[in-house]
ModelCIF file with pLDDT and N, C-alpha, C, O atoms, coordinates in Angstrom:
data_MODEL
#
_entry.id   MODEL 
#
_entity.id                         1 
_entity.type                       polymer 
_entity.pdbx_number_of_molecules   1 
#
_entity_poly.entity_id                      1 
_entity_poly.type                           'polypeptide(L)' 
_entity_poly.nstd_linkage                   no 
_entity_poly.nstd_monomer                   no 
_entity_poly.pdbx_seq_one_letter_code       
;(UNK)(UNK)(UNK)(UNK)(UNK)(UNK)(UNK)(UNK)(UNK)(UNK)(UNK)(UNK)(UNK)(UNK)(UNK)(UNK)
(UNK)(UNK)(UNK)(UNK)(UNK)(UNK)(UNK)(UNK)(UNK)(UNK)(UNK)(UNK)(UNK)(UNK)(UNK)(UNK)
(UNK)(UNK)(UNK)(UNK)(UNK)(UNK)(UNK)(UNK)(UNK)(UNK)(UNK)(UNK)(UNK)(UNK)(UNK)
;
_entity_poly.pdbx_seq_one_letter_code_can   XXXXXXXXXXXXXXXXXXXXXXXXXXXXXXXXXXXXXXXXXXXXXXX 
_entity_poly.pdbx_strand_id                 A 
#
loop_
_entity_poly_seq.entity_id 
_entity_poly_seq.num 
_entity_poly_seq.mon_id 
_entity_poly_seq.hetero 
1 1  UNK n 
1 2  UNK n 
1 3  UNK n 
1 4  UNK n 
1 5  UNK n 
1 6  UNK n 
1 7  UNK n 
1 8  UNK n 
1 9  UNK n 
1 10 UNK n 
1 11 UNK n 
1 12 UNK n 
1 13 UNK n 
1 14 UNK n 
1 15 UNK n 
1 16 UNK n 
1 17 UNK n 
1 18 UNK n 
1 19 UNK n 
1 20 UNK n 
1 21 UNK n 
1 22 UNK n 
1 23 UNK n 
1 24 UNK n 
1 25 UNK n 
1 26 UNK n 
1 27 UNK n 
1 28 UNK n 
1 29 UNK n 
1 30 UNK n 
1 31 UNK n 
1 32 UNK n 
1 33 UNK n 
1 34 UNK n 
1 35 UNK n 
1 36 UNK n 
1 37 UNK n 
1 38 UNK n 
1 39 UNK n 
1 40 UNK n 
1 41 UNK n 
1 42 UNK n 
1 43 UNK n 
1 44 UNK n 
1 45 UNK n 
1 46 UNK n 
1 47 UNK n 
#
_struct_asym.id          A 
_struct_asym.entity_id   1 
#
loop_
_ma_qa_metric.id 
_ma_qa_metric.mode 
_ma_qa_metric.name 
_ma_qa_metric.software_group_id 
_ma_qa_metric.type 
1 global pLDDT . pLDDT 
2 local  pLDDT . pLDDT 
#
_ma_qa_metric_global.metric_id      1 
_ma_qa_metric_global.metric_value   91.02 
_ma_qa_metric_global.model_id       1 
_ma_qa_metric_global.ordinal_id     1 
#
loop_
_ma_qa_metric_local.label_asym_id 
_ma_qa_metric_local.label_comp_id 
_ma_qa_metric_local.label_seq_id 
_ma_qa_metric_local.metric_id 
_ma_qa_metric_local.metric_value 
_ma_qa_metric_local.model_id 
_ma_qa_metric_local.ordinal_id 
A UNK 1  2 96.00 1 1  
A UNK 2  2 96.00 1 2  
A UNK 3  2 94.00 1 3  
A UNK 4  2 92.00 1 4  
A UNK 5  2 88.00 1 5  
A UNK 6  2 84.00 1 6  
A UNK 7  2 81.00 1 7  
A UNK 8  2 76.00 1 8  
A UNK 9  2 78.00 1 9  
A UNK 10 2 84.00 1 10 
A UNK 11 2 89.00 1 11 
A UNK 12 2 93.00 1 12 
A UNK 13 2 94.00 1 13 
A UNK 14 2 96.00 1 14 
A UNK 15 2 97.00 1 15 
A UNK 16 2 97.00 1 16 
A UNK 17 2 96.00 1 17 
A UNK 18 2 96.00 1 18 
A UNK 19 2 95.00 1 19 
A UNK 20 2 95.00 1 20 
A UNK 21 2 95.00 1 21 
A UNK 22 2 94.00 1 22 
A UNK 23 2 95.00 1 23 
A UNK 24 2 95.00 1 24 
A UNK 25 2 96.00 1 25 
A UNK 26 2 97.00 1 26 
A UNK 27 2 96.00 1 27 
A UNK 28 2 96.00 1 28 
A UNK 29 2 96.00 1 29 
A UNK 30 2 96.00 1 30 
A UNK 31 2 95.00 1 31 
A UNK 32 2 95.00 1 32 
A UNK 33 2 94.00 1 33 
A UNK 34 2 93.00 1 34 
A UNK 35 2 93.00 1 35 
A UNK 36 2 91.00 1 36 
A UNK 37 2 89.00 1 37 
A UNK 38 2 88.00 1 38 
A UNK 39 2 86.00 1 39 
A UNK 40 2 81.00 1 40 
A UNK 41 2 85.00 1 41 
A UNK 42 2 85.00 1 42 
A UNK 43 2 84.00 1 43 
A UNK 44 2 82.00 1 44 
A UNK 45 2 86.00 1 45 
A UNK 46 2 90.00 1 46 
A UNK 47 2 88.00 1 47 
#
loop_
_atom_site.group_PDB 
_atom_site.id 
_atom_site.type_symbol 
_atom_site.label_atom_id 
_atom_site.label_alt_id 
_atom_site.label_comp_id 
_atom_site.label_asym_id 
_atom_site.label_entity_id 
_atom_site.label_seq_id 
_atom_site.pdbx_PDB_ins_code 
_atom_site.Cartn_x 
_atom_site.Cartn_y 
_atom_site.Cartn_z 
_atom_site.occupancy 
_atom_site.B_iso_or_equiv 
_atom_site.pdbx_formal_charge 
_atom_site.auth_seq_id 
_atom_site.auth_comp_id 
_atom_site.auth_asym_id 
_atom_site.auth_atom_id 
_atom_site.pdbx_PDB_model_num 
ATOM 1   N N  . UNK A 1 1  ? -5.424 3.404   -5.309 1.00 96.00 ? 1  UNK A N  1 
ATOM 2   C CA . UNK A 1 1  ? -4.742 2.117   -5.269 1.00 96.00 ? 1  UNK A CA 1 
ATOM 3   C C  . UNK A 1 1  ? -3.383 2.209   -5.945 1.00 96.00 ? 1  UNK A C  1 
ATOM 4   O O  . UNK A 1 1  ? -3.314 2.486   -7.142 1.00 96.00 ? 1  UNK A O  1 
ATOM 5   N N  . UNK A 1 2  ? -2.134 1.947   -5.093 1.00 96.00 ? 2  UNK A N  1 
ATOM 6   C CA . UNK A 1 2  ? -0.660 1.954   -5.954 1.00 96.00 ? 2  UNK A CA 1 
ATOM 7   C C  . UNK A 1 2  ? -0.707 -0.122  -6.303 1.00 96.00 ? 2  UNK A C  1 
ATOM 8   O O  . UNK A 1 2  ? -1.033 -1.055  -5.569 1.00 96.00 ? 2  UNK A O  1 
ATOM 9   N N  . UNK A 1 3  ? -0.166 -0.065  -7.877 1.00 94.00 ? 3  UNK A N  1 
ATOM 10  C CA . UNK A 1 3  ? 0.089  -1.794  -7.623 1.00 94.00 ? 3  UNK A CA 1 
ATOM 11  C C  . UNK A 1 3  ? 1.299  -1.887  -7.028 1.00 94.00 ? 3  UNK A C  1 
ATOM 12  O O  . UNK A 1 3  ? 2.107  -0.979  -6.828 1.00 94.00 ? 3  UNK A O  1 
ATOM 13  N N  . UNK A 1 4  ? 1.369  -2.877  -6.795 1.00 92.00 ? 4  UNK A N  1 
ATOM 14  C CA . UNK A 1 4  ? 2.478  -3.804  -5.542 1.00 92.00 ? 4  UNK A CA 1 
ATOM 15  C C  . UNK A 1 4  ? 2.819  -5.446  -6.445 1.00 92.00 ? 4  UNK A C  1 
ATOM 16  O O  . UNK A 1 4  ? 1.950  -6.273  -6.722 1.00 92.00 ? 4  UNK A O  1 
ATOM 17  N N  . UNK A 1 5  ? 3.943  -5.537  -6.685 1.00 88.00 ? 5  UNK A N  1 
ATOM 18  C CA . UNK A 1 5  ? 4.221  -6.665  -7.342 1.00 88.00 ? 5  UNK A CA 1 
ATOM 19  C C  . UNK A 1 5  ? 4.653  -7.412  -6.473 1.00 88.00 ? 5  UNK A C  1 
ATOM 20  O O  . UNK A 1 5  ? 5.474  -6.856  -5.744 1.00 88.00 ? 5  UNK A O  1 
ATOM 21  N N  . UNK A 1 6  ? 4.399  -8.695  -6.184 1.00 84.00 ? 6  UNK A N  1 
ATOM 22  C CA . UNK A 1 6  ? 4.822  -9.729  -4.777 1.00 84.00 ? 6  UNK A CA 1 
ATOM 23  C C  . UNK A 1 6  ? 4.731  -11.048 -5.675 1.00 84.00 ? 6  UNK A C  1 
ATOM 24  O O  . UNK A 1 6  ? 3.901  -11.299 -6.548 1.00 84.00 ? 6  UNK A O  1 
ATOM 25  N N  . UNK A 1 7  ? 5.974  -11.946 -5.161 1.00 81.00 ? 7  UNK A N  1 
ATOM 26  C CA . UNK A 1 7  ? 6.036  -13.189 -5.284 1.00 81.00 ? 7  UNK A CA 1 
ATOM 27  C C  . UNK A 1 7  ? 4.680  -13.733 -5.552 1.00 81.00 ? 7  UNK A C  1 
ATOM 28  O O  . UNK A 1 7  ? 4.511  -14.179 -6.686 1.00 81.00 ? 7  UNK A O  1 
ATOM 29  N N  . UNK A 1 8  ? 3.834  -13.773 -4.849 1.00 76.00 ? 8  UNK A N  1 
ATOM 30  C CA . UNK A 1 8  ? 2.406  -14.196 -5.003 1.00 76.00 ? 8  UNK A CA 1 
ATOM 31  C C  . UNK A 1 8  ? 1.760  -13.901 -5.674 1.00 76.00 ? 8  UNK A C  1 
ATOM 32  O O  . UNK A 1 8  ? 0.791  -14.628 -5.894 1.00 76.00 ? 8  UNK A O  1 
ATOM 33  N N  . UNK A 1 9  ? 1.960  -12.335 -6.582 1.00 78.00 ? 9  UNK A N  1 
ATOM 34  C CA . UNK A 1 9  ? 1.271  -11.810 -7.782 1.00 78.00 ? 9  UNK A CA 1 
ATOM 35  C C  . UNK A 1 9  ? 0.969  -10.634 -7.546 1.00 78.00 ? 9  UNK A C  1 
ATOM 36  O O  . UNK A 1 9  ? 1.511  -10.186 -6.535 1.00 78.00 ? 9  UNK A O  1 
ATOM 37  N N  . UNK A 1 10 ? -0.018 -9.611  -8.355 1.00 84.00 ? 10 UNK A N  1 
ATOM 38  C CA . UNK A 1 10 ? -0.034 -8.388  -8.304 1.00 84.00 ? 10 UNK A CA 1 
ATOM 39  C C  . UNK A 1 10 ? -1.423 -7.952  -7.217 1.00 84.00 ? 10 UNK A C  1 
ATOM 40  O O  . UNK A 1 10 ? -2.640 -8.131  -7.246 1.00 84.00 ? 10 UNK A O  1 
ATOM 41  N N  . UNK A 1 11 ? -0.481 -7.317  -6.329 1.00 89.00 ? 11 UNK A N  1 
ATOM 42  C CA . UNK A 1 11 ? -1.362 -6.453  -5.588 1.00 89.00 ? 11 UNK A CA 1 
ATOM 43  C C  . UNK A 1 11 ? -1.864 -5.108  -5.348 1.00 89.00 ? 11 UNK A C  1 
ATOM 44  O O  . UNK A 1 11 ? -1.124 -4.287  -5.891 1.00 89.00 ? 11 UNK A O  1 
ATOM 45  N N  . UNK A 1 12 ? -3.170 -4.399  -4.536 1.00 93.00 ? 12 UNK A N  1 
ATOM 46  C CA . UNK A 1 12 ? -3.018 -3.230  -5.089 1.00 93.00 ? 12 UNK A CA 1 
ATOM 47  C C  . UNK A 1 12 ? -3.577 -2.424  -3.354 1.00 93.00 ? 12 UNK A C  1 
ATOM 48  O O  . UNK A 1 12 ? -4.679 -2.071  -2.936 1.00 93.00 ? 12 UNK A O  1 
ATOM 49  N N  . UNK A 1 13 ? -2.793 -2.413  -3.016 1.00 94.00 ? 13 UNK A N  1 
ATOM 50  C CA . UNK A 1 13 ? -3.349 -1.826  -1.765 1.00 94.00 ? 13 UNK A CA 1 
ATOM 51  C C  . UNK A 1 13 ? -3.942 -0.292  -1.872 1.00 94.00 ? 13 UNK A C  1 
ATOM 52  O O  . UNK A 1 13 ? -3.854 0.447   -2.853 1.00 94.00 ? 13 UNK A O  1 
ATOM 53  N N  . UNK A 1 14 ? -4.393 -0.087  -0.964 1.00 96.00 ? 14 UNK A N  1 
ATOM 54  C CA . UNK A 1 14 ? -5.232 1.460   -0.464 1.00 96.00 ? 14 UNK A CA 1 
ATOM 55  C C  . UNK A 1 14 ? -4.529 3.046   -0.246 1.00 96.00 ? 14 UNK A C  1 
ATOM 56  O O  . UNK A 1 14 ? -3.967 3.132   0.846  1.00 96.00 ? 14 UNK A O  1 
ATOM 57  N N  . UNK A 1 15 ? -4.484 3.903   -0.815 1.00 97.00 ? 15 UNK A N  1 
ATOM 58  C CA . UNK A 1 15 ? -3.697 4.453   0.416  1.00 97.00 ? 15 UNK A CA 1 
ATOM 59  C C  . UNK A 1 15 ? -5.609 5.934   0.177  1.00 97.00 ? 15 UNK A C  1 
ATOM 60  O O  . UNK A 1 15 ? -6.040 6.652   -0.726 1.00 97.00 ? 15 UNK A O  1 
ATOM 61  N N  . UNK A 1 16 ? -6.100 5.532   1.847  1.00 97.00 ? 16 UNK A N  1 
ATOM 62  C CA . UNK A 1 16 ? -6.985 6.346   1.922  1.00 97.00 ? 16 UNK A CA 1 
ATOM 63  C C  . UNK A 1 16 ? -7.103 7.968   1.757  1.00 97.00 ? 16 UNK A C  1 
ATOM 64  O O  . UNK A 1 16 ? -6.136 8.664   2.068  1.00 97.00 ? 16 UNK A O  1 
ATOM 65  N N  . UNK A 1 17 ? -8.135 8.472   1.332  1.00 96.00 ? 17 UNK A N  1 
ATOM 66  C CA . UNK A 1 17 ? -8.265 9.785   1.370  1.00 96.00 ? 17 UNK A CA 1 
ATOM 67  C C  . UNK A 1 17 ? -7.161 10.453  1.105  1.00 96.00 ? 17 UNK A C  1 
ATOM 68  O O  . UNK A 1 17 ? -6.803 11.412  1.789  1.00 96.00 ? 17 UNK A O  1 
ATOM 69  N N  . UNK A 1 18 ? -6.333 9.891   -0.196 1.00 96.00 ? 18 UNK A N  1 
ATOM 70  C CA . UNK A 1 18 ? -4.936 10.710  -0.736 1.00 96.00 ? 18 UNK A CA 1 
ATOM 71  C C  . UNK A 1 18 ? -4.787 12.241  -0.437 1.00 96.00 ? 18 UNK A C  1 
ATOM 72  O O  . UNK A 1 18 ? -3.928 12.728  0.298  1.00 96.00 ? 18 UNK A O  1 
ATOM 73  N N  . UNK A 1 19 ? -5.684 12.871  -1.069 1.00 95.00 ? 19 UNK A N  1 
ATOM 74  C CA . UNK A 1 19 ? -6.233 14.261  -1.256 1.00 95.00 ? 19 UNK A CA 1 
ATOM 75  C C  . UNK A 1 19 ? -5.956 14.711  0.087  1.00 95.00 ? 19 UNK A C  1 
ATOM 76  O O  . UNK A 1 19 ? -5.338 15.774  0.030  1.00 95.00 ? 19 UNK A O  1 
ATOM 77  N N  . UNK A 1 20 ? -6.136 14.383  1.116  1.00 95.00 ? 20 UNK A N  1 
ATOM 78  C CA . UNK A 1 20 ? -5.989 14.718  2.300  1.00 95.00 ? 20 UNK A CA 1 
ATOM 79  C C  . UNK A 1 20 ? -4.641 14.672  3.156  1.00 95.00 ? 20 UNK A C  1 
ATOM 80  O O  . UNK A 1 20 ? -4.522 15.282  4.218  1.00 95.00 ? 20 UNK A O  1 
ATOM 81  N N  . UNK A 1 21 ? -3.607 13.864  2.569  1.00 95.00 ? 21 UNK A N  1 
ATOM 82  C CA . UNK A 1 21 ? -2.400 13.293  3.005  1.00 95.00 ? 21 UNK A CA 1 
ATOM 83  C C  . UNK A 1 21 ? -1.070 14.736  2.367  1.00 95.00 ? 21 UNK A C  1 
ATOM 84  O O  . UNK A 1 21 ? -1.399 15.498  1.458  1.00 95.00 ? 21 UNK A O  1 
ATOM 85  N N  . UNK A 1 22 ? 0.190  14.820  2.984  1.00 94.00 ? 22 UNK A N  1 
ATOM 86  C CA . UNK A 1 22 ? 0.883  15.101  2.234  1.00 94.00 ? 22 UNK A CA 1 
ATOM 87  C C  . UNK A 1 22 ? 1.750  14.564  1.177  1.00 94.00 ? 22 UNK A C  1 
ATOM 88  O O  . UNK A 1 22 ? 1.370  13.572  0.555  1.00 94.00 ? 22 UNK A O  1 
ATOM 89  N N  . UNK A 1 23 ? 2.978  15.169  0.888  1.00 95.00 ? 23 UNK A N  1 
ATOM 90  C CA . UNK A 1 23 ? 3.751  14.240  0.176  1.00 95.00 ? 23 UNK A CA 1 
ATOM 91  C C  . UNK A 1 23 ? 4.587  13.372  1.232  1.00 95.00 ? 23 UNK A C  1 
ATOM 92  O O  . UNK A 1 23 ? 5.156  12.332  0.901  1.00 95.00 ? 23 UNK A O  1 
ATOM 93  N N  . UNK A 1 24 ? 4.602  13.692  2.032  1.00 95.00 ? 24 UNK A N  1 
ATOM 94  C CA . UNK A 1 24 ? 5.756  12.635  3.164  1.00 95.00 ? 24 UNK A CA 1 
ATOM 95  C C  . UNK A 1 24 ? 4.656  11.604  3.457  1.00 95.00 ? 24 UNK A C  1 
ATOM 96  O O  . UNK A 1 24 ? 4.771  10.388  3.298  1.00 95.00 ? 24 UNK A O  1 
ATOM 97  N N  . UNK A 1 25 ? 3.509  12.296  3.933  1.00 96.00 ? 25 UNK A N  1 
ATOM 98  C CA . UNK A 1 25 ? 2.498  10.986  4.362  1.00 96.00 ? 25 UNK A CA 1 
ATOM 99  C C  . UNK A 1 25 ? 2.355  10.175  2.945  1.00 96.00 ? 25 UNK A C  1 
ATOM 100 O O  . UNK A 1 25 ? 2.678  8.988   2.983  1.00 96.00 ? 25 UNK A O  1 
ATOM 101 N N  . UNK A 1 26 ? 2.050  10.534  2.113  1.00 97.00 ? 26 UNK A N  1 
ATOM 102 C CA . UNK A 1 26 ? 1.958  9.893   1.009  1.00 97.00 ? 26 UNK A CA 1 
ATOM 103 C C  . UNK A 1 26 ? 3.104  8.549   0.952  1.00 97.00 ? 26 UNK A C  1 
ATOM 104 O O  . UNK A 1 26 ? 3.006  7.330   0.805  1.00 97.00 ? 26 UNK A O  1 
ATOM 105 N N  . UNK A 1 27 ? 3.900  9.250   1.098  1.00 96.00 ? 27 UNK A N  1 
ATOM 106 C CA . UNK A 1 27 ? 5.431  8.118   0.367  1.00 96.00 ? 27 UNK A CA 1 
ATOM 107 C C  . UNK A 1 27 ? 5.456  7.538   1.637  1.00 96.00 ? 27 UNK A C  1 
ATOM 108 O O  . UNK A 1 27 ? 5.565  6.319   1.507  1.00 96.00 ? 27 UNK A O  1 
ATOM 109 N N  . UNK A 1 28 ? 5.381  8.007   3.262  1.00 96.00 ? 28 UNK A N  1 
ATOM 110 C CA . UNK A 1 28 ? 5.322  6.871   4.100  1.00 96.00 ? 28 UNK A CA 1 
ATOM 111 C C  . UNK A 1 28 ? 4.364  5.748   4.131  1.00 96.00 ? 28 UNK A C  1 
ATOM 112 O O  . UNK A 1 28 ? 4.619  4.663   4.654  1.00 96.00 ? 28 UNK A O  1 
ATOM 113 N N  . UNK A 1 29 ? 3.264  6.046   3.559  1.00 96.00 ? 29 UNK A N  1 
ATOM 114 C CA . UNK A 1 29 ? 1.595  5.147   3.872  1.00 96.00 ? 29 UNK A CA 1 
ATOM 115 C C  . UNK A 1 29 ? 2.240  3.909   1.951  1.00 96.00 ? 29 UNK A C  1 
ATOM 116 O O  . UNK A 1 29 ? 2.250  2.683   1.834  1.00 96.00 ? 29 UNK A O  1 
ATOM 117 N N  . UNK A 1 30 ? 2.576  4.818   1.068  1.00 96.00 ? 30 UNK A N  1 
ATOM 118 C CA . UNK A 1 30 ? 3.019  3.779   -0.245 1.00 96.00 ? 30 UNK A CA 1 
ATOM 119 C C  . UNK A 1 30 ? 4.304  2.439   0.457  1.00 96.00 ? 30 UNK A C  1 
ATOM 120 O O  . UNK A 1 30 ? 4.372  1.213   0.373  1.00 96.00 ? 30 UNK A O  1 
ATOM 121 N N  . UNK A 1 31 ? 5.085  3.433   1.072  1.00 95.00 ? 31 UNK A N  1 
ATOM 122 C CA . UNK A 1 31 ? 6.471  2.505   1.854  1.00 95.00 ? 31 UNK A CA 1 
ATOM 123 C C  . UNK A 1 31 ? 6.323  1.206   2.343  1.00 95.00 ? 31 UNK A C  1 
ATOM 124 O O  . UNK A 1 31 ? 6.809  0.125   2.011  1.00 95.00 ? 31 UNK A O  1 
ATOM 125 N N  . UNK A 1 32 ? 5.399  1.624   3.363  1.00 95.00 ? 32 UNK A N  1 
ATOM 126 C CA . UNK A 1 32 ? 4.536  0.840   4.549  1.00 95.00 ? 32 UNK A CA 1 
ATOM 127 C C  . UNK A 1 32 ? 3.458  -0.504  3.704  1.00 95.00 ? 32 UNK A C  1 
ATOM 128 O O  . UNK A 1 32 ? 3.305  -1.697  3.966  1.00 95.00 ? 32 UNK A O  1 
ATOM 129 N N  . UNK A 1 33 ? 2.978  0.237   2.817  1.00 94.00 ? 33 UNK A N  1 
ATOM 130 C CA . UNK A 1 33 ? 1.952  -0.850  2.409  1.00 94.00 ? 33 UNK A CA 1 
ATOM 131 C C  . UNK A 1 33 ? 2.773  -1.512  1.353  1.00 94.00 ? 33 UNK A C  1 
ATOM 132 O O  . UNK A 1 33 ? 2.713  -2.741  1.387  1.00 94.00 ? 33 UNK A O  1 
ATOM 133 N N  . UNK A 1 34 ? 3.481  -1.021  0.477  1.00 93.00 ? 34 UNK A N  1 
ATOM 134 C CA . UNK A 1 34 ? 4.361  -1.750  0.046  1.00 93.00 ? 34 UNK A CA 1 
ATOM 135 C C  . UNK A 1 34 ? 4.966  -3.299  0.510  1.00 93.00 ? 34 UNK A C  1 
ATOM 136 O O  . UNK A 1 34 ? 4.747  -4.452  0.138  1.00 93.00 ? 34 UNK A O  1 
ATOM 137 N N  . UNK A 1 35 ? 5.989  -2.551  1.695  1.00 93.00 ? 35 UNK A N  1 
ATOM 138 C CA . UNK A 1 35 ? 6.366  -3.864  2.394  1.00 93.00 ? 35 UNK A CA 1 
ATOM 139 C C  . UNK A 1 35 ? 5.770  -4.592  3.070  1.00 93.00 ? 35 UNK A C  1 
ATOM 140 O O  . UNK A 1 35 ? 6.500  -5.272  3.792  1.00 93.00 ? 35 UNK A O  1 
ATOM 141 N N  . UNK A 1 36 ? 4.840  -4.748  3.159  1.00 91.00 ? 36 UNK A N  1 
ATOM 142 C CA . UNK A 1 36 ? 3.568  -5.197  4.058  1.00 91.00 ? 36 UNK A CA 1 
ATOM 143 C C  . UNK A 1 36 ? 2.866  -6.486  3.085  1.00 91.00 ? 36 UNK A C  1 
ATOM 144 O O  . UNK A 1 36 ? 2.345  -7.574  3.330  1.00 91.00 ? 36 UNK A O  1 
ATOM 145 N N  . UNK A 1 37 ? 3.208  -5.615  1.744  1.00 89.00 ? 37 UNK A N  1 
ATOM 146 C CA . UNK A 1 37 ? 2.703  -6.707  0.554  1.00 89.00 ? 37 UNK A CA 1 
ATOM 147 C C  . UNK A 1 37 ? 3.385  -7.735  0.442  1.00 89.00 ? 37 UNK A C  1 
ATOM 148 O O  . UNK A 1 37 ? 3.144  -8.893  0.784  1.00 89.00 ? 37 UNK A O  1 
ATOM 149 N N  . UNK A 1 38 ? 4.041  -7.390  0.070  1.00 88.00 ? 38 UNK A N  1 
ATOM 150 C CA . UNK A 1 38 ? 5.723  -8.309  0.006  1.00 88.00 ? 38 UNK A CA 1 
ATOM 151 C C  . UNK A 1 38 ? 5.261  -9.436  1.140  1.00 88.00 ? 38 UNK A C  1 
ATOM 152 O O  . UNK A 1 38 ? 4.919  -10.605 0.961  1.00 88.00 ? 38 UNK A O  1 
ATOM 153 N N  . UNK A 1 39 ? 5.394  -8.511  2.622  1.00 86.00 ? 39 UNK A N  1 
ATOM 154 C CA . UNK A 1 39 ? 5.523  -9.687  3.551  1.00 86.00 ? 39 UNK A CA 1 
ATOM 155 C C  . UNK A 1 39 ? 4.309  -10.744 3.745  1.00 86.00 ? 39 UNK A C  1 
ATOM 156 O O  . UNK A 1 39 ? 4.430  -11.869 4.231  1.00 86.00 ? 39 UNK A O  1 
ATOM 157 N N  . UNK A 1 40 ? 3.155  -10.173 3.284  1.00 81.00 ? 40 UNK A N  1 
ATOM 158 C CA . UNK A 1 40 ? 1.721  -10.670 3.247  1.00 81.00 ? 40 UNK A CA 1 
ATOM 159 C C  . UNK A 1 40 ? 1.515  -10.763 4.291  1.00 81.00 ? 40 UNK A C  1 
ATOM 160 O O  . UNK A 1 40 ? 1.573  -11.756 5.017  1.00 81.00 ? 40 UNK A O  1 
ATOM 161 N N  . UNK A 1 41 ? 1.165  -9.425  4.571  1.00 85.00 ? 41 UNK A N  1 
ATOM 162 C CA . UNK A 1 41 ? 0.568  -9.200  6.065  1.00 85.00 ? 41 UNK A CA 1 
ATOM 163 C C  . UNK A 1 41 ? -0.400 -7.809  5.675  1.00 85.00 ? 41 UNK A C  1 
ATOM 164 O O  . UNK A 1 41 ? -1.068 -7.118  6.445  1.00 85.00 ? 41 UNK A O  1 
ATOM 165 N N  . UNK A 1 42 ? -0.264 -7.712  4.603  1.00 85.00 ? 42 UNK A N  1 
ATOM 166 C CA . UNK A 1 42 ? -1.528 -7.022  4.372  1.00 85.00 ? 42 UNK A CA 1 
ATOM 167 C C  . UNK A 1 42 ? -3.140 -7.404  4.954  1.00 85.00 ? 42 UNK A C  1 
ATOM 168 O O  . UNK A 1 42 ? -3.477 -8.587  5.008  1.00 85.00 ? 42 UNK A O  1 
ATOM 169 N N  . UNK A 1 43 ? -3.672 -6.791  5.192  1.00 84.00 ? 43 UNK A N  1 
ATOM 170 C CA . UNK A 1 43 ? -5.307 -6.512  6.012  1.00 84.00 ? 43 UNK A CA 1 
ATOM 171 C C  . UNK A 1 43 ? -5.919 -6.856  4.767  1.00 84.00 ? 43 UNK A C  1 
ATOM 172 O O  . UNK A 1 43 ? -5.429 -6.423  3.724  1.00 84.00 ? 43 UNK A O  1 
ATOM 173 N N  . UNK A 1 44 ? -6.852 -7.525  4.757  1.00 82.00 ? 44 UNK A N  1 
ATOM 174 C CA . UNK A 1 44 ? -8.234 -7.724  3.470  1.00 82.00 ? 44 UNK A CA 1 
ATOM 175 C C  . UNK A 1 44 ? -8.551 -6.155  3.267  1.00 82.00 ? 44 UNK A C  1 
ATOM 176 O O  . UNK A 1 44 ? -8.243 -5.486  2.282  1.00 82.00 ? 44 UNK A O  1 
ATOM 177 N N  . UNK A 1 45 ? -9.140 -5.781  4.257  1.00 86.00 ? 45 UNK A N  1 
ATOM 178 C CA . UNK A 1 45 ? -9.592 -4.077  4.300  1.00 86.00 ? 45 UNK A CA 1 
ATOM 179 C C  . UNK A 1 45 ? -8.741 -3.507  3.846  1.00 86.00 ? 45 UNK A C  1 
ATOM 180 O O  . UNK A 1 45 ? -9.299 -2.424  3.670  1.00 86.00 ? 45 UNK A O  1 
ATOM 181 N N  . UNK A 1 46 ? -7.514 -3.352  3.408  1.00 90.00 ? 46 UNK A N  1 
ATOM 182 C CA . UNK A 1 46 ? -6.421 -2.365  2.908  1.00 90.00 ? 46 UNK A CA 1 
ATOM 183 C C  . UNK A 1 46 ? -6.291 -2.927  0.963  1.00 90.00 ? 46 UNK A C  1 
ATOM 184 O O  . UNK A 1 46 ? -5.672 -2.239  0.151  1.00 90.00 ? 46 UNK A O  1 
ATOM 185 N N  . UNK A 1 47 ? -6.798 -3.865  0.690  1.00 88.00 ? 47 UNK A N  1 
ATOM 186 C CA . UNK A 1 47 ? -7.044 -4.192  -0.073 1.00 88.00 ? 47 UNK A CA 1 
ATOM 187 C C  . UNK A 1 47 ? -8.318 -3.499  -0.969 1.00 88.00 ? 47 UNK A C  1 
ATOM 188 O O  . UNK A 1 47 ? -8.647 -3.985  -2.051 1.00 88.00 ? 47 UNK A O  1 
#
């Protein structure tokens, strides 16, 4: 779980099976869920 700070408060999305990811996948899947928080369009399940 990375936290995610959003207008709405602190969030902490997923990023699955890290261990398995690289460093680019890594920082794209943090990027992605990041702004996703922000926009609150985050998935319950990614939560």
């Amino acid at each position: 779980g990375v936290a995610v700070s959003t207008d709405q408060g602190l969030v902490v999305p997923v990023v699955r099976d890290a261990d398995l990811l690289s460093f680019a996948d890594i920082e794209k899947r943090i990027s992605d869920l990041g702004r996703r928080a922000r926009e609150g369009k985050l998935a319950i399940e990614e939560l």
